[in-house]
PDB file of N, CA and C in Angstrom:
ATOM      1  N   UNK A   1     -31.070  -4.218  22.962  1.00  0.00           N
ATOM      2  CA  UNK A   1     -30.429  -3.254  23.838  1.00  0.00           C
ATOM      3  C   UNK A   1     -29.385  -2.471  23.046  1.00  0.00           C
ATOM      4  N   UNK A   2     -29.094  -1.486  22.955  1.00  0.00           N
ATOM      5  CA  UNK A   2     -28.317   0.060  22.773  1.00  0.00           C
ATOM      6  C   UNK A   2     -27.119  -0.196  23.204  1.00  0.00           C
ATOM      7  N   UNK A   3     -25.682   0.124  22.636  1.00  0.00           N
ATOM      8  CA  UNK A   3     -24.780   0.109  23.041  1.00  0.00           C
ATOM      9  C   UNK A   3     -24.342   1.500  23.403  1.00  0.00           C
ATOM     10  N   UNK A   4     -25.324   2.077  23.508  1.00  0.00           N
ATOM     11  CA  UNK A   4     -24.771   3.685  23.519  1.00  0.00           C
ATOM     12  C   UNK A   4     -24.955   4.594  22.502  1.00  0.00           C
ATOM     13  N   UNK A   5     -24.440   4.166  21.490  1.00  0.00           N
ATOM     14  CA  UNK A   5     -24.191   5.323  20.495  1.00  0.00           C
ATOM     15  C   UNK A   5     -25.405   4.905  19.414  1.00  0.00           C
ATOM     16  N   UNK A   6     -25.472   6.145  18.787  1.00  0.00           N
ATOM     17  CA  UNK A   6     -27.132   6.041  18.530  1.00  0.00           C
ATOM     18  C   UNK A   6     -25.886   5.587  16.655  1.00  0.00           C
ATOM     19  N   UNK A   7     -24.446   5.637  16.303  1.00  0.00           N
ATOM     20  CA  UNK A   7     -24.292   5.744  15.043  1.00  0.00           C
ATOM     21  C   UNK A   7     -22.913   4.938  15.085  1.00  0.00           C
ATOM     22  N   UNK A   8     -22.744   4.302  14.933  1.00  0.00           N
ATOM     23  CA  UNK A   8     -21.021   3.150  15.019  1.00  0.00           C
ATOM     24  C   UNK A   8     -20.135   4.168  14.296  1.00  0.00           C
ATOM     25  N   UNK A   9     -20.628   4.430  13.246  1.00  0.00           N
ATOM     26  CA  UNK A   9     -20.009   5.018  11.682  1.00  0.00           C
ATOM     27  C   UNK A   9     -19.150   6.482  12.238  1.00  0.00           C
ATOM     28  N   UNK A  10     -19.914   6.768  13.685  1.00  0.00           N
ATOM     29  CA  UNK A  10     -19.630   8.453  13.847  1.00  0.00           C
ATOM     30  C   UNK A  10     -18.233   8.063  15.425  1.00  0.00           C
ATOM     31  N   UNK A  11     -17.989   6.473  15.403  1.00  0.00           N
ATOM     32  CA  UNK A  11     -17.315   6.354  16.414  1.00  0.00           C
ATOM     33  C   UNK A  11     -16.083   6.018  16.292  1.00  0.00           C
ATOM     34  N   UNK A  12     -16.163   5.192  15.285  1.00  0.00           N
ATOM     35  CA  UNK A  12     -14.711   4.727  14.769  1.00  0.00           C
ATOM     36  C   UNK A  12     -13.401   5.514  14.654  1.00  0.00           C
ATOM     37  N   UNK A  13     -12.199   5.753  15.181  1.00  0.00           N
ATOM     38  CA  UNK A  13     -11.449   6.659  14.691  1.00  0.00           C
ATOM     39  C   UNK A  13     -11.055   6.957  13.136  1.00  0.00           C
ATOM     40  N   UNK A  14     -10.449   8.139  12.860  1.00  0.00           N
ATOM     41  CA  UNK A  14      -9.637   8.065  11.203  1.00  0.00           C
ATOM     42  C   UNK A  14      -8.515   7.935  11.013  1.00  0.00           C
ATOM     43  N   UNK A  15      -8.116   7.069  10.229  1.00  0.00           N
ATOM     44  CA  UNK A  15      -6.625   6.675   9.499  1.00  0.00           C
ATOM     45  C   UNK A  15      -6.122   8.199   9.839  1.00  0.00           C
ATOM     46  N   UNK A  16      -4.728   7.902  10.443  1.00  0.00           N
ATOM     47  CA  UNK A  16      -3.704   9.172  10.474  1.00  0.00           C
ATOM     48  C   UNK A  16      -2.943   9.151   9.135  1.00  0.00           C
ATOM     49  N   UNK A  17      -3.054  10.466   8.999  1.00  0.00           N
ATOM     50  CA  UNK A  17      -1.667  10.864   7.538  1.00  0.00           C
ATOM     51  C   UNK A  17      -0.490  10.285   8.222  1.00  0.00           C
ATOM     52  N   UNK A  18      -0.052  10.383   8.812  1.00  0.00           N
ATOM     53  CA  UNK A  18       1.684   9.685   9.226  1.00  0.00           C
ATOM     54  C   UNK A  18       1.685   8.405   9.040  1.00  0.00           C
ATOM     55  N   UNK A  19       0.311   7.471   9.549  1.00  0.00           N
ATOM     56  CA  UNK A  19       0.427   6.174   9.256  1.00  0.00           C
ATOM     57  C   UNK A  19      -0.067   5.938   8.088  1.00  0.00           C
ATOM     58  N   UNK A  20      -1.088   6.687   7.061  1.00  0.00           N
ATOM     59  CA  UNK A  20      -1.094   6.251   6.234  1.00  0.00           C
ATOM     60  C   UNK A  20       0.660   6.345   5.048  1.00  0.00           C
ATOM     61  N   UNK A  21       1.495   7.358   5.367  1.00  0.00           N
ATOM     62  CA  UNK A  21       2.576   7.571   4.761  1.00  0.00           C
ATOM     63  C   UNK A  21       3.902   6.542   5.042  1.00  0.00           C
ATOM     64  N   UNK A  22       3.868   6.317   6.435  1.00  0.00           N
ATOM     65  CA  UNK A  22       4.234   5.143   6.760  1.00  0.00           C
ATOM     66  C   UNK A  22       3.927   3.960   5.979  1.00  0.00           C
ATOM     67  N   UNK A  23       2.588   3.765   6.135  1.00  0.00           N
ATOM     68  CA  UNK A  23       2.615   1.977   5.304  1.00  0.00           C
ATOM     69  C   UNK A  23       2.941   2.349   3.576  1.00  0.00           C
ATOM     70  N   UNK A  24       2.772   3.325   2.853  1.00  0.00           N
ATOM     71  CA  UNK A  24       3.169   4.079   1.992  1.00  0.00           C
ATOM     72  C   UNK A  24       4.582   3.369   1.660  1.00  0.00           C
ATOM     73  N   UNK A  25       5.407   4.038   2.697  1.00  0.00           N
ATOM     74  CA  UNK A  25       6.896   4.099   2.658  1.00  0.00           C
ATOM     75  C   UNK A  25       7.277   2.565   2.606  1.00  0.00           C
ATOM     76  N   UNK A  26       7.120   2.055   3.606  1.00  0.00           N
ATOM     77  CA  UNK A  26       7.121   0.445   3.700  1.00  0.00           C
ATOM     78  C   UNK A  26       6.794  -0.019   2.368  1.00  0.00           C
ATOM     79  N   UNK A  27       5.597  -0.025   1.681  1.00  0.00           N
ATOM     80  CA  UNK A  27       4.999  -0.551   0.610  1.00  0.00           C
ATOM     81  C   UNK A  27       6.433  -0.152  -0.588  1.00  0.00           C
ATOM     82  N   UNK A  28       6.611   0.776  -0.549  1.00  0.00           N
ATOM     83  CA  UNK A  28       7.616   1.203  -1.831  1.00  0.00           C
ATOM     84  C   UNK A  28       9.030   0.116  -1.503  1.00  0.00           C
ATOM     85  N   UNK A  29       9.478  -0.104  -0.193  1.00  0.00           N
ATOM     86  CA  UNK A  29      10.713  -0.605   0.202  1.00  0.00           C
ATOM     87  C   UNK A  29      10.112  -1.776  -0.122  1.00  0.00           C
ATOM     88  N   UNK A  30       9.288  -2.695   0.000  1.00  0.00           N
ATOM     89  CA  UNK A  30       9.020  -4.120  -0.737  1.00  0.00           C
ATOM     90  C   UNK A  30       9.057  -4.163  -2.095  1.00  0.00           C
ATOM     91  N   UNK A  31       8.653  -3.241  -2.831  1.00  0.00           N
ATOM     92  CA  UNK A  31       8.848  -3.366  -4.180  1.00  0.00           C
ATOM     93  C   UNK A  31      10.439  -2.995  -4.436  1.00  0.00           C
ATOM     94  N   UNK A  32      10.767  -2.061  -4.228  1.00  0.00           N
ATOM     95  CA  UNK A  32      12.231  -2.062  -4.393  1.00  0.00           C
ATOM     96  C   UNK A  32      13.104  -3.233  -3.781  1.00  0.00           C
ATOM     97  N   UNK A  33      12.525  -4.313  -3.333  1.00  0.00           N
ATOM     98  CA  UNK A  33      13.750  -5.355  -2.832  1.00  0.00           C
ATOM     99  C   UNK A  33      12.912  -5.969  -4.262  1.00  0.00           C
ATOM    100  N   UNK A  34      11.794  -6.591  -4.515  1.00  0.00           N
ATOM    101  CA  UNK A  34      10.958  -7.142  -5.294  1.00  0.00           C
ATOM    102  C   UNK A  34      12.116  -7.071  -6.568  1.00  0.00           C
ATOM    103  N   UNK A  35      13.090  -6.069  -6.542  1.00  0.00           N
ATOM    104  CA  UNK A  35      13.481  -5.755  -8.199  1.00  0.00           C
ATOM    105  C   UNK A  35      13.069  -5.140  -8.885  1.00  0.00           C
ATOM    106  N   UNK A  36      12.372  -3.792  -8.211  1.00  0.00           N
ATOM    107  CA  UNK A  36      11.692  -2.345  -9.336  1.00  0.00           C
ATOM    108  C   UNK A  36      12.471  -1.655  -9.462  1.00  0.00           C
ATOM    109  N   UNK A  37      12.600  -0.848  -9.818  1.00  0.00           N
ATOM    110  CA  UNK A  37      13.590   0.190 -10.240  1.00  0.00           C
ATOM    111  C   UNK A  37      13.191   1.608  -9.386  1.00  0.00           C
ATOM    112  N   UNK A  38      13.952   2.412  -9.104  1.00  0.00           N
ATOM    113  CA  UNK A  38      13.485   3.543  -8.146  1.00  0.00           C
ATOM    114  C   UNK A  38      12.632   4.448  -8.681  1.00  0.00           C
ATOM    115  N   UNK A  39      13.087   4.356 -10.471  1.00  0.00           N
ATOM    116  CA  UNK A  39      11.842   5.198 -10.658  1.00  0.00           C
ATOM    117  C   UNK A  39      10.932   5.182 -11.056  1.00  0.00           C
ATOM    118  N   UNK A  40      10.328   3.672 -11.554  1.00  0.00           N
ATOM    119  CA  UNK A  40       8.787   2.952 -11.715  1.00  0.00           C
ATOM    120  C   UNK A  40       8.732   3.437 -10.800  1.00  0.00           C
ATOM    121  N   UNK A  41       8.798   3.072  -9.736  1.00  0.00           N
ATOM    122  CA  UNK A  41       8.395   3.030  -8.304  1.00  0.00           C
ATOM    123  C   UNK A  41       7.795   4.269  -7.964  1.00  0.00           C
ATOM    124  N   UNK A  42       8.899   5.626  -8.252  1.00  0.00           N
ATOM    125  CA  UNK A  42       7.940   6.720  -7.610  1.00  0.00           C
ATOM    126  C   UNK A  42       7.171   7.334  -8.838  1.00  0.00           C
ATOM    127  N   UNK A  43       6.648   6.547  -9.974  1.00  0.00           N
ATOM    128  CA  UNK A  43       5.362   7.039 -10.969  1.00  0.00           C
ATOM    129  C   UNK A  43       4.275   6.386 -10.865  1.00  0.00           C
ATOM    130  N   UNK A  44       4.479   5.256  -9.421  1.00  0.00           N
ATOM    131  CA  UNK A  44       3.086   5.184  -9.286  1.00  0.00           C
ATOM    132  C   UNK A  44       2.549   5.291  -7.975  1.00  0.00           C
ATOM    133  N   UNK A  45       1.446   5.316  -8.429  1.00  0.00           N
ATOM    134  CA  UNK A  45       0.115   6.333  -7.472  1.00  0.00           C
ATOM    135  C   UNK A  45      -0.145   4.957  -6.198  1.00  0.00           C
ATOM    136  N   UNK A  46      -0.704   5.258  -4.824  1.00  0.00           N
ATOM    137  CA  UNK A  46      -0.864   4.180  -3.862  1.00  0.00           C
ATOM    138  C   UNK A  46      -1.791   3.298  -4.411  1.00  0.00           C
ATOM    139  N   UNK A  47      -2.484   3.261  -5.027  1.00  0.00           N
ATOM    140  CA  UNK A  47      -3.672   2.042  -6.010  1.00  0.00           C
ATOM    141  C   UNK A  47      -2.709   0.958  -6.281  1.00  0.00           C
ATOM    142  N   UNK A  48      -2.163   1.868  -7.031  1.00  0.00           N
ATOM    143  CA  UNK A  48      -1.034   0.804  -8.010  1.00  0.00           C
ATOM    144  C   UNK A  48      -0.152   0.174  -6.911  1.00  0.00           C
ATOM    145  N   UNK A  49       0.256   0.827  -6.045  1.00  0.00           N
ATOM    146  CA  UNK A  49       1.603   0.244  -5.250  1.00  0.00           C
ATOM    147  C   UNK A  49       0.748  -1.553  -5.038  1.00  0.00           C
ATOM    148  N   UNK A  50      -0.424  -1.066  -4.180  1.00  0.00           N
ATOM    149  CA  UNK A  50      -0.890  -2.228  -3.626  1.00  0.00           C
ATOM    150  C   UNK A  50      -1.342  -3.178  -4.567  1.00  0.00           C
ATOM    151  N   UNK A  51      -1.973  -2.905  -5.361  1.00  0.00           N
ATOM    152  CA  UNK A  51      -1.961  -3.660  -6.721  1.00  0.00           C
ATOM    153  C   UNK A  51      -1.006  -4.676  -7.429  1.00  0.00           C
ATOM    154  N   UNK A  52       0.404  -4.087  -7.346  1.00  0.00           N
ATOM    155  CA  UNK A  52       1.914  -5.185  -7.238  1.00  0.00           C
ATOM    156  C   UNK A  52       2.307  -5.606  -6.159  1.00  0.00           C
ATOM    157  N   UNK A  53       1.652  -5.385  -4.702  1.00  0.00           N
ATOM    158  CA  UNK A  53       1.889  -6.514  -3.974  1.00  0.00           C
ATOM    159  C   UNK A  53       0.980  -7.296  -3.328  1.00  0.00           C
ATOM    160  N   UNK A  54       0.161  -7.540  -4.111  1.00  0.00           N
ATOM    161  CA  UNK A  54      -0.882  -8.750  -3.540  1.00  0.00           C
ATOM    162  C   UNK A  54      -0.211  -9.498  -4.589  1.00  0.00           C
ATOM    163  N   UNK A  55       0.455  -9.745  -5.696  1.00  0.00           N
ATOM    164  CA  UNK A  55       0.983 -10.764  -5.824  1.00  0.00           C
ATOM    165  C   UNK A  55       2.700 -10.531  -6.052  1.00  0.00           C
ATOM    166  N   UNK A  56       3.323 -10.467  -4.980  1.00  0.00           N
ATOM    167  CA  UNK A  56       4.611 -10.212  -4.818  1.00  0.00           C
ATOM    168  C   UNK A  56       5.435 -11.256  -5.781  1.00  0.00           C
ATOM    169  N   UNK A  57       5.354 -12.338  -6.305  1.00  0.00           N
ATOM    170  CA  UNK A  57       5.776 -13.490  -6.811  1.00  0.00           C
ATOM    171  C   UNK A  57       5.359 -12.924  -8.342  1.00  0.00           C
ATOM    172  N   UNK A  58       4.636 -12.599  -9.032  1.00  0.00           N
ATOM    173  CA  UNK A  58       4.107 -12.250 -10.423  1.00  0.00           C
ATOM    174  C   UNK A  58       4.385 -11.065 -10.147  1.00  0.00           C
ATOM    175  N   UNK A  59       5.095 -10.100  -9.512  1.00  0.00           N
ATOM    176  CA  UNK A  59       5.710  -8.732  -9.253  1.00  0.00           C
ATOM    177  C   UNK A  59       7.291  -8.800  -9.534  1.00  0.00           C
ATOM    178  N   UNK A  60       7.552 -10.067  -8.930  1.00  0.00           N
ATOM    179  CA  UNK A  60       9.150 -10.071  -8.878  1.00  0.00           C
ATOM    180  C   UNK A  60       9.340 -10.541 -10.908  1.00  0.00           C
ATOM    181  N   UNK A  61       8.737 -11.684 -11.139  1.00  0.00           N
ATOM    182  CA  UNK A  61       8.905 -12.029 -12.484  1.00  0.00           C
ATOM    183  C   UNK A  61       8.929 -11.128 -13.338  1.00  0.00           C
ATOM    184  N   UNK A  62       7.376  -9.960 -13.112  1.00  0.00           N
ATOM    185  CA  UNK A  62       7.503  -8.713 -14.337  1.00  0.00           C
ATOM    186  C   UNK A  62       8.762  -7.694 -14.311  1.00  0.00           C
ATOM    187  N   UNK A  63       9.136  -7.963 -12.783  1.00  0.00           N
ATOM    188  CA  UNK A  63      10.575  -7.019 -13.051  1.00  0.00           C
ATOM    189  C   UNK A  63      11.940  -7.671 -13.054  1.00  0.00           C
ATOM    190  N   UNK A  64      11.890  -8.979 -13.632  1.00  0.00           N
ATOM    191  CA  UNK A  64      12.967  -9.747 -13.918  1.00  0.00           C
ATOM    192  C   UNK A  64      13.023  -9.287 -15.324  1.00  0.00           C
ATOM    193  N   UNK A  65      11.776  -9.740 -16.070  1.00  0.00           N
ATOM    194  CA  UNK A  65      11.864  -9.836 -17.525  1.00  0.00           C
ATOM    195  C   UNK A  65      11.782  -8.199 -18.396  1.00  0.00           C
ATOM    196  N   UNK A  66      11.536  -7.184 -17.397  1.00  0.00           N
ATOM    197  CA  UNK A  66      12.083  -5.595 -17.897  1.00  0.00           C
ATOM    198  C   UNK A  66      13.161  -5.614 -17.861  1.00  0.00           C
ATOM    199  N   UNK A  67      14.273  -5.265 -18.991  1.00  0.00           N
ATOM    200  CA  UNK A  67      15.803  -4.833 -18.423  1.00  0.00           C
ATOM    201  C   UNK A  67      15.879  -4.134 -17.431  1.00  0.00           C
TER     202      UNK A  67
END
């Protein structure tokens, strides 16, 4: 049986720019408590952000041991 829609893919809503800038913003304020510096922080691209916090613990160490 059919749930209706002949395509799931064409139903789903899309990520909003505000919320994607939002979790953005958030993401940068964890690394800056983490111990980054403000301006690592804004030379990298959203890949990277998320990239240093899946391991927040081996994030905090690499920016202990940078002056």
């Amino acid at each position: 049986m059919g749930s209706g829609c002949a395509n799931d893919e064409l139903t789903r809503g899309a990520k909003k720019p505000r919320e994607c800038r939002r979790r953005e913003n958030i993401q940068r304020k964890r690394l800056l408590a983490l111990g980054m510096s403000e301006t690592a922080i804004a030379k990298l691209n959203t890949k990277q952000l998320r990239e240093l916090l899946v391991r927040p613990n081996r994030t905090k160490k690499l920016c202990a041991a940078k002056p």
